[in-house]
PDB file of N, CA and C in Angstrom:
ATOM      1  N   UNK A   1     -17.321   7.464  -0.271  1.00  0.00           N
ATOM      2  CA  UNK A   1     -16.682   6.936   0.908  1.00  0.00           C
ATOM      3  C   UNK A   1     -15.178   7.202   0.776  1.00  0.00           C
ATOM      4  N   UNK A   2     -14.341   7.464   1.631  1.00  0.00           N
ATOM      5  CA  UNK A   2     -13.022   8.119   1.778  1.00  0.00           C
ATOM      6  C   UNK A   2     -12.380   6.884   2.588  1.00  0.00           C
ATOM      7  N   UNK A   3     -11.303   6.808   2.416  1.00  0.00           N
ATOM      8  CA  UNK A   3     -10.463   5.418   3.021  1.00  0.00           C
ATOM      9  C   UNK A   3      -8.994   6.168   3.056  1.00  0.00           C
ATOM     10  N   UNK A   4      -8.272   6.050   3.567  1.00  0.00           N
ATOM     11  CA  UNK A   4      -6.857   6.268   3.830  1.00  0.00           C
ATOM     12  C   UNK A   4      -5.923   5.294   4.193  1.00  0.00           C
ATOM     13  N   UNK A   5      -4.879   4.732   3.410  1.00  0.00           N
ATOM     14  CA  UNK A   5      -3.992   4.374   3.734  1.00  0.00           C
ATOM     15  C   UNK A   5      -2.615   4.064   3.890  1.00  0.00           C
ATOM     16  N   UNK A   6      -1.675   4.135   4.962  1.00  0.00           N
ATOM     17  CA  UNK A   6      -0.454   4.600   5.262  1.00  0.00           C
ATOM     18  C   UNK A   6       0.760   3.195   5.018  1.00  0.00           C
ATOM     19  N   UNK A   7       1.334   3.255   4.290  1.00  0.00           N
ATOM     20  CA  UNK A   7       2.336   1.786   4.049  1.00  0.00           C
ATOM     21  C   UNK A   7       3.625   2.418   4.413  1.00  0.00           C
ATOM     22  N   UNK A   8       4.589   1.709   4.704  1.00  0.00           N
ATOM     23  CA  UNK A   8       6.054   2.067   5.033  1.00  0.00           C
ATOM     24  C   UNK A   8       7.146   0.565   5.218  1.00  0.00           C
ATOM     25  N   UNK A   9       8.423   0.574   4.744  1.00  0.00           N
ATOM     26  CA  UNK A   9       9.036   0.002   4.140  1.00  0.00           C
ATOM     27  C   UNK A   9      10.225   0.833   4.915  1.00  0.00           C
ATOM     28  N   UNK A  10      10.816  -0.317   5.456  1.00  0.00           N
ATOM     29  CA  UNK A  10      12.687  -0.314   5.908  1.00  0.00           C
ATOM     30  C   UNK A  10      13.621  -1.342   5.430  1.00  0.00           C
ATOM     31  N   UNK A  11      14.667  -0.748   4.575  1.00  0.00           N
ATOM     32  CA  UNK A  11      15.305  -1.734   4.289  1.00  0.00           C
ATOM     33  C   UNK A  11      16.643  -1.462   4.508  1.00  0.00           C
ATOM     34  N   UNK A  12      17.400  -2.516   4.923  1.00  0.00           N
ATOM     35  CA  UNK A  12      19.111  -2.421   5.959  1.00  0.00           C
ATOM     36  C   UNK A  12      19.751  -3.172   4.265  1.00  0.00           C
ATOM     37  N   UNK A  13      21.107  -2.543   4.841  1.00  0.00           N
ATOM     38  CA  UNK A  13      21.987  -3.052   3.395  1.00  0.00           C
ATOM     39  C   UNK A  13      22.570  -4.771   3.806  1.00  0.00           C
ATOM     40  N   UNK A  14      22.572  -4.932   3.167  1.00  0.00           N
ATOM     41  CA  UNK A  14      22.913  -6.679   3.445  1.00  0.00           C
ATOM     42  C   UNK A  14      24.203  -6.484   3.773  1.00  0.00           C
ATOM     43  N   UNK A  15      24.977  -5.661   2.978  1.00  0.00           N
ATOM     44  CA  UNK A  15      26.210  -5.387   3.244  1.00  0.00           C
ATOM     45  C   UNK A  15      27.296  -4.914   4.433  1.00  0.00           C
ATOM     46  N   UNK A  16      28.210  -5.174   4.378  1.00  0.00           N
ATOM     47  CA  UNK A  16      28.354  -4.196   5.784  1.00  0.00           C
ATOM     48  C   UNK A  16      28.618  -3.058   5.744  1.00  0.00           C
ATOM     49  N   UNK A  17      27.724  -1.663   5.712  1.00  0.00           N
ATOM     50  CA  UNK A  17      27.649  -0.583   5.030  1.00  0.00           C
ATOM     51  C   UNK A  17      26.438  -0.302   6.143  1.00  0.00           C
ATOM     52  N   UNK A  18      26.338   0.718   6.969  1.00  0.00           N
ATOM     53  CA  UNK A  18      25.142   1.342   7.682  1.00  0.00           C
ATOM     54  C   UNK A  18      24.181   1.828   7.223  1.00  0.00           C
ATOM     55  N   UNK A  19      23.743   1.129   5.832  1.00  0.00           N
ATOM     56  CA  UNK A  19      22.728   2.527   4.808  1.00  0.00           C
ATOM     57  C   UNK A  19      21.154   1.530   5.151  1.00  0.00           C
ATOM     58  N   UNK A  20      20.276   2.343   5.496  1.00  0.00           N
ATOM     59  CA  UNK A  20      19.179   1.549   5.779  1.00  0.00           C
ATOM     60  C   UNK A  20      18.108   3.359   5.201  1.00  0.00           C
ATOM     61  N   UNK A  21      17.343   2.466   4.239  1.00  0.00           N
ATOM     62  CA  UNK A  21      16.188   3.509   3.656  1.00  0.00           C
ATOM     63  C   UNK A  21      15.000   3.151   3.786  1.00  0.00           C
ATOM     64  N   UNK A  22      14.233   4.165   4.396  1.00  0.00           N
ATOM     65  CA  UNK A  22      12.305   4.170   4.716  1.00  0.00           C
ATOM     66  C   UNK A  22      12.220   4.884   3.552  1.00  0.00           C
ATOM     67  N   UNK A  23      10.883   3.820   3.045  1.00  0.00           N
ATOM     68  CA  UNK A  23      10.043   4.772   1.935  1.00  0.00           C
ATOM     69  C   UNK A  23       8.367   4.191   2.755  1.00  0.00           C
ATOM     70  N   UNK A  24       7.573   5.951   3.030  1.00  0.00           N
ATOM     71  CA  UNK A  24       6.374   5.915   3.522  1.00  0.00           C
ATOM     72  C   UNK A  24       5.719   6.519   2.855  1.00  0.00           C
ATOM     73  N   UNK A  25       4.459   6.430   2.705  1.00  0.00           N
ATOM     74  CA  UNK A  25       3.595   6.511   1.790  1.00  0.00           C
ATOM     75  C   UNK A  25       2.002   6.918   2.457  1.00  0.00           C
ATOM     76  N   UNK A  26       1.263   7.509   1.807  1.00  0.00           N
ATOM     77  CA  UNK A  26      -0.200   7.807   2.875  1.00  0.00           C
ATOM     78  C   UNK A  26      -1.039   8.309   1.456  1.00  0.00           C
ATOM     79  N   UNK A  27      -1.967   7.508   1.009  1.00  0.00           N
ATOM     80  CA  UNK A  27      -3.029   7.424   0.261  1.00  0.00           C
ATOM     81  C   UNK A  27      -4.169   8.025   0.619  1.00  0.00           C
ATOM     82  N   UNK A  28      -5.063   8.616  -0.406  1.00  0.00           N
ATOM     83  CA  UNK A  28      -6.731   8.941   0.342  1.00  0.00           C
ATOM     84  C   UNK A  28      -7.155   8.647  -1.091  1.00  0.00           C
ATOM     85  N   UNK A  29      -8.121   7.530  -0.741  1.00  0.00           N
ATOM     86  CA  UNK A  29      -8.707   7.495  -1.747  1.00  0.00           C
ATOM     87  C   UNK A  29     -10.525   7.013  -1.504  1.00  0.00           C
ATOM     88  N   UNK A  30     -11.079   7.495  -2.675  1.00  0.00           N
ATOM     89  CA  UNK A  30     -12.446   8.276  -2.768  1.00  0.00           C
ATOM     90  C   UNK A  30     -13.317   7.067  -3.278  1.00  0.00           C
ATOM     91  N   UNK A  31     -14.166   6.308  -2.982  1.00  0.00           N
ATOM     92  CA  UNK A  31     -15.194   5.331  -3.233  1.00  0.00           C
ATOM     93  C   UNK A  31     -16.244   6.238  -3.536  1.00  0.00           C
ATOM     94  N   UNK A  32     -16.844   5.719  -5.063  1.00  0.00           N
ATOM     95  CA  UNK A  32     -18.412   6.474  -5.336  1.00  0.00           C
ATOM     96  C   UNK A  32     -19.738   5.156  -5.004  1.00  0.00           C
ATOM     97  N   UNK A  33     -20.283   6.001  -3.973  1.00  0.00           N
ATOM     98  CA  UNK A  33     -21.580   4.899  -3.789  1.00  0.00           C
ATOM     99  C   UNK A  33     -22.661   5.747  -4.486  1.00  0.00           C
ATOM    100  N   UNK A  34     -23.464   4.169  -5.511  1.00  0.00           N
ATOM    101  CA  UNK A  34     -24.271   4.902  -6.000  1.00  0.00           C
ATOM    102  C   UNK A  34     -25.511   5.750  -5.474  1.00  0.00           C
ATOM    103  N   UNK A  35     -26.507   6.834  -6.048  1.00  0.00           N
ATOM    104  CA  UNK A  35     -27.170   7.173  -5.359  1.00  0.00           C
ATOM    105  C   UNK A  35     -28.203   6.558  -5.277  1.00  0.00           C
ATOM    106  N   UNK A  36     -28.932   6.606  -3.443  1.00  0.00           N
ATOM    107  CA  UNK A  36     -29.928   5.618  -3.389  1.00  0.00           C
ATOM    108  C   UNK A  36     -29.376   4.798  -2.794  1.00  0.00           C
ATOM    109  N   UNK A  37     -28.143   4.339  -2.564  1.00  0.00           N
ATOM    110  CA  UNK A  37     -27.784   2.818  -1.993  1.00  0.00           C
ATOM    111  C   UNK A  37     -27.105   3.017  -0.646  1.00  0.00           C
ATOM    112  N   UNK A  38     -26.829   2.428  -0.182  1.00  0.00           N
ATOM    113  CA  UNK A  38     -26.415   2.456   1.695  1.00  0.00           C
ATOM    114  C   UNK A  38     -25.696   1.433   1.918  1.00  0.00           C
ATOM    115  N   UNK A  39     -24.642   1.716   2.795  1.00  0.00           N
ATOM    116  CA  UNK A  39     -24.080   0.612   3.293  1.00  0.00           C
ATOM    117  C   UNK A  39     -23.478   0.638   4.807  1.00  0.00           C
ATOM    118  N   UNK A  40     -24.113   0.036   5.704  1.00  0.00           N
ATOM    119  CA  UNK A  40     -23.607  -0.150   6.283  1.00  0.00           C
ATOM    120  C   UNK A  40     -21.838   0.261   7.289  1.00  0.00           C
ATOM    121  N   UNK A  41     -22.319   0.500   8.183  1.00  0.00           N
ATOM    122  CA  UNK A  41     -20.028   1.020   8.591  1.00  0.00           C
ATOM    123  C   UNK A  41     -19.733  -0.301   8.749  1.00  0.00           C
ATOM    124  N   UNK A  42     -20.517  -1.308   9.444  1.00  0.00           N
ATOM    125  CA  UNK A  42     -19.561  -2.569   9.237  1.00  0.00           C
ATOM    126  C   UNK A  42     -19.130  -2.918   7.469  1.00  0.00           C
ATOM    127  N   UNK A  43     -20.079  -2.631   6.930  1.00  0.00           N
ATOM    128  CA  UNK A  43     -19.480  -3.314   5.443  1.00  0.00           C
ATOM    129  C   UNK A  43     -18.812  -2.075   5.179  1.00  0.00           C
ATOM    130  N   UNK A  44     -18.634  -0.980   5.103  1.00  0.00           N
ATOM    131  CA  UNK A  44     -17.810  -0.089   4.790  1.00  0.00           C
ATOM    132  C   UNK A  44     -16.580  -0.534   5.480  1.00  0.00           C
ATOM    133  N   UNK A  45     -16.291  -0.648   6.590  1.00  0.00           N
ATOM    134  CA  UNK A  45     -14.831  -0.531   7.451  1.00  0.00           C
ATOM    135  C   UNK A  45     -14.405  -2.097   6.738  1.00  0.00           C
ATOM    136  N   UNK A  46     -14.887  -3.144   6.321  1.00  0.00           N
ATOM    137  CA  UNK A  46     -14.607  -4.774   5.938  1.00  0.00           C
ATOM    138  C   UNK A  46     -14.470  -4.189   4.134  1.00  0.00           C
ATOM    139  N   UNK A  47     -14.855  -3.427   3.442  1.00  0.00           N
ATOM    140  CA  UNK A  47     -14.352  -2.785   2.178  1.00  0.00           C
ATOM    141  C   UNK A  47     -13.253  -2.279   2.422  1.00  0.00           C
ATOM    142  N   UNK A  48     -12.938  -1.467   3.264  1.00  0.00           N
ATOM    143  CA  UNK A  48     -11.786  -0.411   3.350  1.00  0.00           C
ATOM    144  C   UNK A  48     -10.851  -1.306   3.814  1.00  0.00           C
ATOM    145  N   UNK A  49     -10.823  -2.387   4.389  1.00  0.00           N
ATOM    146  CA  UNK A  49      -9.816  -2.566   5.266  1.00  0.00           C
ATOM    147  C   UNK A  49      -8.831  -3.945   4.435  1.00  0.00           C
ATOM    148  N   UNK A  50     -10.054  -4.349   3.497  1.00  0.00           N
ATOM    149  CA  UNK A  50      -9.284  -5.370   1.793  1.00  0.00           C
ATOM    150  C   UNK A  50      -8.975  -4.440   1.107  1.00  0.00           C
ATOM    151  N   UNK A  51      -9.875  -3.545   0.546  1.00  0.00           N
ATOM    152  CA  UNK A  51     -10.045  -3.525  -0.876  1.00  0.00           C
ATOM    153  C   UNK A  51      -8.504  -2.077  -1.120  1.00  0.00           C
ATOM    154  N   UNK A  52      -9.219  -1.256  -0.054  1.00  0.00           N
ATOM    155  CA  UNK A  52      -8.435  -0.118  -0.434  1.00  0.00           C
ATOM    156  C   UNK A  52      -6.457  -0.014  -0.304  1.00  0.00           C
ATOM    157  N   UNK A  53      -6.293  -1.075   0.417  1.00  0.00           N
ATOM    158  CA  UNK A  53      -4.665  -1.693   0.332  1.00  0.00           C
ATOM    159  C   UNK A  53      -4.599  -2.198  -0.797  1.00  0.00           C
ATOM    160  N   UNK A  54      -5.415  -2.959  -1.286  1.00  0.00           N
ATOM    161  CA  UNK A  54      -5.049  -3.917  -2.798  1.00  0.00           C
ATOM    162  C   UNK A  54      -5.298  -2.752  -3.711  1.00  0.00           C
ATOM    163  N   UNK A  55      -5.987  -1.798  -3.559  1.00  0.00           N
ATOM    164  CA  UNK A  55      -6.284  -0.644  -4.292  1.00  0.00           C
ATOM    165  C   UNK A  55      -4.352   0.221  -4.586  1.00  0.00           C
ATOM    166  N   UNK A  56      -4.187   0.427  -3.463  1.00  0.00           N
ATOM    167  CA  UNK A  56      -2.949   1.370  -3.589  1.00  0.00           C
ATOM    168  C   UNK A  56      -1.904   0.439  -4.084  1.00  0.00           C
ATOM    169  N   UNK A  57      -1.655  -0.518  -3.218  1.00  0.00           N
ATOM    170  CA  UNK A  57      -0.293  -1.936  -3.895  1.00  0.00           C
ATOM    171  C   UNK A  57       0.599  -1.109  -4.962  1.00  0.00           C
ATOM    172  N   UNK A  58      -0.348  -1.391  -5.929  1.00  0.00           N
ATOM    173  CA  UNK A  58       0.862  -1.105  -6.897  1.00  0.00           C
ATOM    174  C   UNK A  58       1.535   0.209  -7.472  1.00  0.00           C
ATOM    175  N   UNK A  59       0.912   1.619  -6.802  1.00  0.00           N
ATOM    176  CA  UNK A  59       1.317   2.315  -6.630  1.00  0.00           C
ATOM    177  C   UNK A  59       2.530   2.643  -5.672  1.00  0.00           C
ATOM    178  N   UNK A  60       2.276   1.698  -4.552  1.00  0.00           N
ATOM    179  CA  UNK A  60       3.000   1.911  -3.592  1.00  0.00           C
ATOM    180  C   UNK A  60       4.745   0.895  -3.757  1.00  0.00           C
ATOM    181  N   UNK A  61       4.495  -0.537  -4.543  1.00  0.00           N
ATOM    182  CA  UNK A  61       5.455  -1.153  -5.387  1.00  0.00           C
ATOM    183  C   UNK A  61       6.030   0.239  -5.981  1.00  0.00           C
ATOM    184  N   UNK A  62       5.685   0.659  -7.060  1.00  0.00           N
ATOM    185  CA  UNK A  62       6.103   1.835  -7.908  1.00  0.00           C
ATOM    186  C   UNK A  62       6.860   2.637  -7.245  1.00  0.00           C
ATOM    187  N   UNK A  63       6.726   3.398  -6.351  1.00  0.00           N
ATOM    188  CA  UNK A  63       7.032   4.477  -5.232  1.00  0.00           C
ATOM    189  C   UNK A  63       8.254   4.116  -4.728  1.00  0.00           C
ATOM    190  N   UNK A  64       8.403   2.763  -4.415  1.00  0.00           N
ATOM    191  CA  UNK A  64       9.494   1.829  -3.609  1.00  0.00           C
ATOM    192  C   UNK A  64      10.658   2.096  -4.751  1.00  0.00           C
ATOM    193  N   UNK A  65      10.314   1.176  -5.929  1.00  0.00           N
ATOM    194  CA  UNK A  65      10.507   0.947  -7.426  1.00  0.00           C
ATOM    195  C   UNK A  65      12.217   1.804  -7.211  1.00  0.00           C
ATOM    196  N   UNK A  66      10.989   3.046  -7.558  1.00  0.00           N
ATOM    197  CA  UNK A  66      11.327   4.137  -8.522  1.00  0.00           C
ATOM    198  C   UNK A  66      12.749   4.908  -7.256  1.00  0.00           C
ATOM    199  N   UNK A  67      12.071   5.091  -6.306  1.00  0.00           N
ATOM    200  CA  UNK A  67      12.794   5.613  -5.147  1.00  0.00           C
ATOM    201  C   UNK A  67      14.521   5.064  -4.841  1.00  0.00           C
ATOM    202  N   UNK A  68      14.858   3.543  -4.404  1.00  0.00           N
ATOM    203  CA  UNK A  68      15.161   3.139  -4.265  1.00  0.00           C
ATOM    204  C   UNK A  68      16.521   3.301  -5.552  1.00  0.00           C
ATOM    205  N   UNK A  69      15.961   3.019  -6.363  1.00  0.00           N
ATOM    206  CA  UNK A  69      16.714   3.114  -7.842  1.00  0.00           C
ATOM    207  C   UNK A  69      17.316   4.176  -8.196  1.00  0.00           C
ATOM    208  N   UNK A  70      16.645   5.313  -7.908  1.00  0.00           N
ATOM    209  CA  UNK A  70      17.357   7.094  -8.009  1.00  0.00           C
ATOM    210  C   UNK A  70      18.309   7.450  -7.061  1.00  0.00           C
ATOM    211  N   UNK A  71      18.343   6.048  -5.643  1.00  0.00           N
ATOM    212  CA  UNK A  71      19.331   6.859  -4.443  1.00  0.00           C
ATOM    213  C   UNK A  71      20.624   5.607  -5.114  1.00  0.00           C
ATOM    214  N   UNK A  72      20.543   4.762  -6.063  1.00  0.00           N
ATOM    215  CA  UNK A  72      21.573   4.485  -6.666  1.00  0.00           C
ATOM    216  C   UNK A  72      21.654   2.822  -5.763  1.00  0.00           C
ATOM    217  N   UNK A  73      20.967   2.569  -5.318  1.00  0.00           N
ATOM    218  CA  UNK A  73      21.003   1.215  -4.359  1.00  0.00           C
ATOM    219  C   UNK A  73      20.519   0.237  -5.523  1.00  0.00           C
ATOM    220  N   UNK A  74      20.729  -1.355  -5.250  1.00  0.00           N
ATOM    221  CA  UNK A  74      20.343  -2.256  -6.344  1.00  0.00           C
ATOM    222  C   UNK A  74      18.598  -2.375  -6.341  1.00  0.00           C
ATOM    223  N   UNK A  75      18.553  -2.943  -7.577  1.00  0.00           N
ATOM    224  CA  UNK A  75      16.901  -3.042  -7.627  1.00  0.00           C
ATOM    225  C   UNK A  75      16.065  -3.586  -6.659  1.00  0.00           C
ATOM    226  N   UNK A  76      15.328  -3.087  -6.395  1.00  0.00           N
ATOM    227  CA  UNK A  76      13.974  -4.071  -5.609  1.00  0.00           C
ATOM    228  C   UNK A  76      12.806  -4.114  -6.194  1.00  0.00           C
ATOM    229  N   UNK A  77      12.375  -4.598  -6.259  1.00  0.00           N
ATOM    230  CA  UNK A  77      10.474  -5.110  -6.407  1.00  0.00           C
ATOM    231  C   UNK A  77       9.926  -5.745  -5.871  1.00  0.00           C
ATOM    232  N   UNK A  78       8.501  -4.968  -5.204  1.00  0.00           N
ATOM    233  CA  UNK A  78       8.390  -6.125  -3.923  1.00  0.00           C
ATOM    234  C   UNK A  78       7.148  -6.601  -4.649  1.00  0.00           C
ATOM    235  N   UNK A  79       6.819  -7.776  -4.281  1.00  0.00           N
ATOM    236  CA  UNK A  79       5.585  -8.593  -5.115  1.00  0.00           C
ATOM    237  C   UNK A  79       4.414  -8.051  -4.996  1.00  0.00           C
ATOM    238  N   UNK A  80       3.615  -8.974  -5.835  1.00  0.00           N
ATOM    239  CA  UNK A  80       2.662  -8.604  -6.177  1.00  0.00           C
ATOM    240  C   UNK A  80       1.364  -8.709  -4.627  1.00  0.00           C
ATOM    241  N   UNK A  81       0.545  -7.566  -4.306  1.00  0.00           N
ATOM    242  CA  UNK A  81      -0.468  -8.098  -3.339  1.00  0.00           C
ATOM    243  C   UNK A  81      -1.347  -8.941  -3.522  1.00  0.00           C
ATOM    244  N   UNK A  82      -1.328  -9.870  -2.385  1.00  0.00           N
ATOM    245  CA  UNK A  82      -2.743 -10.928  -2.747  1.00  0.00           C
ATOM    246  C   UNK A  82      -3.737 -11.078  -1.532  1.00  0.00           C
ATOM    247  N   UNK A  83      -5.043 -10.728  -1.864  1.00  0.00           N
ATOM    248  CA  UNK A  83      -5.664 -11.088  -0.639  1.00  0.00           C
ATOM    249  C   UNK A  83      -6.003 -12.482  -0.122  1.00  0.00           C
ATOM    250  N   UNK A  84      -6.504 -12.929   1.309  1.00  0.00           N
ATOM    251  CA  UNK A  84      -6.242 -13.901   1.140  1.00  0.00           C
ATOM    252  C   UNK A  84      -7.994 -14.047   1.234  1.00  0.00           C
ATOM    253  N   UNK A  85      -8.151 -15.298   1.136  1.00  0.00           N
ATOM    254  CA  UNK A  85      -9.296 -15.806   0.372  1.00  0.00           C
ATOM    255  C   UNK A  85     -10.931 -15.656   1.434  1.00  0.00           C
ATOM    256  N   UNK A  86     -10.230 -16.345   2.873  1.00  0.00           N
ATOM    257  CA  UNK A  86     -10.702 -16.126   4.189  1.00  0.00           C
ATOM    258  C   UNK A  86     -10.213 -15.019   5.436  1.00  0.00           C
ATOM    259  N   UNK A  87     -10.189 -13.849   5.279  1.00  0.00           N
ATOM    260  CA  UNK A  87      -9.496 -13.059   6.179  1.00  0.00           C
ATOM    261  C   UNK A  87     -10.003 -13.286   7.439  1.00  0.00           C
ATOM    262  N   UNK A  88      -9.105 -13.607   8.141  1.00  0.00           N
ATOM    263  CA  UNK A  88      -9.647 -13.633   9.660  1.00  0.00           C
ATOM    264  C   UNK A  88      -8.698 -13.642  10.484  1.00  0.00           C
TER     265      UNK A  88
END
């Protein structure tokens, strides 16, 4: 199963300084279903639509991280993802 997903991030300088930086991002990532087993597109699209964001997160933290830090701006780290317990 294949899932894709696209995150993006704007951030304005607190300062009074016009510097405002996008970091965007676009994931594909690959689910192995075993063979023999089936699932459903509703339970597929309700997998993809938790799992595979909490999947990328901390790659996408990283990306921010790392980015942000090389254009010489102060640190950021954005927290940790949490799903929430009842999505609705």
């Amino acid at each position: 199963m294949y899932c894709g997903v696209r995150l993006g991030i704007k951030i304005a300088s607190a300062l009074d300084k016009p510097h405002m930086v996008e970091v965007y991002a676009e994931y594909g990532l690959f689910y192995d279903i075993p063979k023999g087993q089936e699932i459903s597109a509703e339970a597929a699209n309700l997998f993809a639509s938790r799992n595979a964001v909490f999947n990328v997160w901390p790659f996408f933290r990283e990306l921010v991280h790392t980015t942000i830090a090389r254009m010489g701006f102060p640190a950021l780290v954005l927290p940790s993802f949490k799903l929430s317990v009842n999505p609705g």
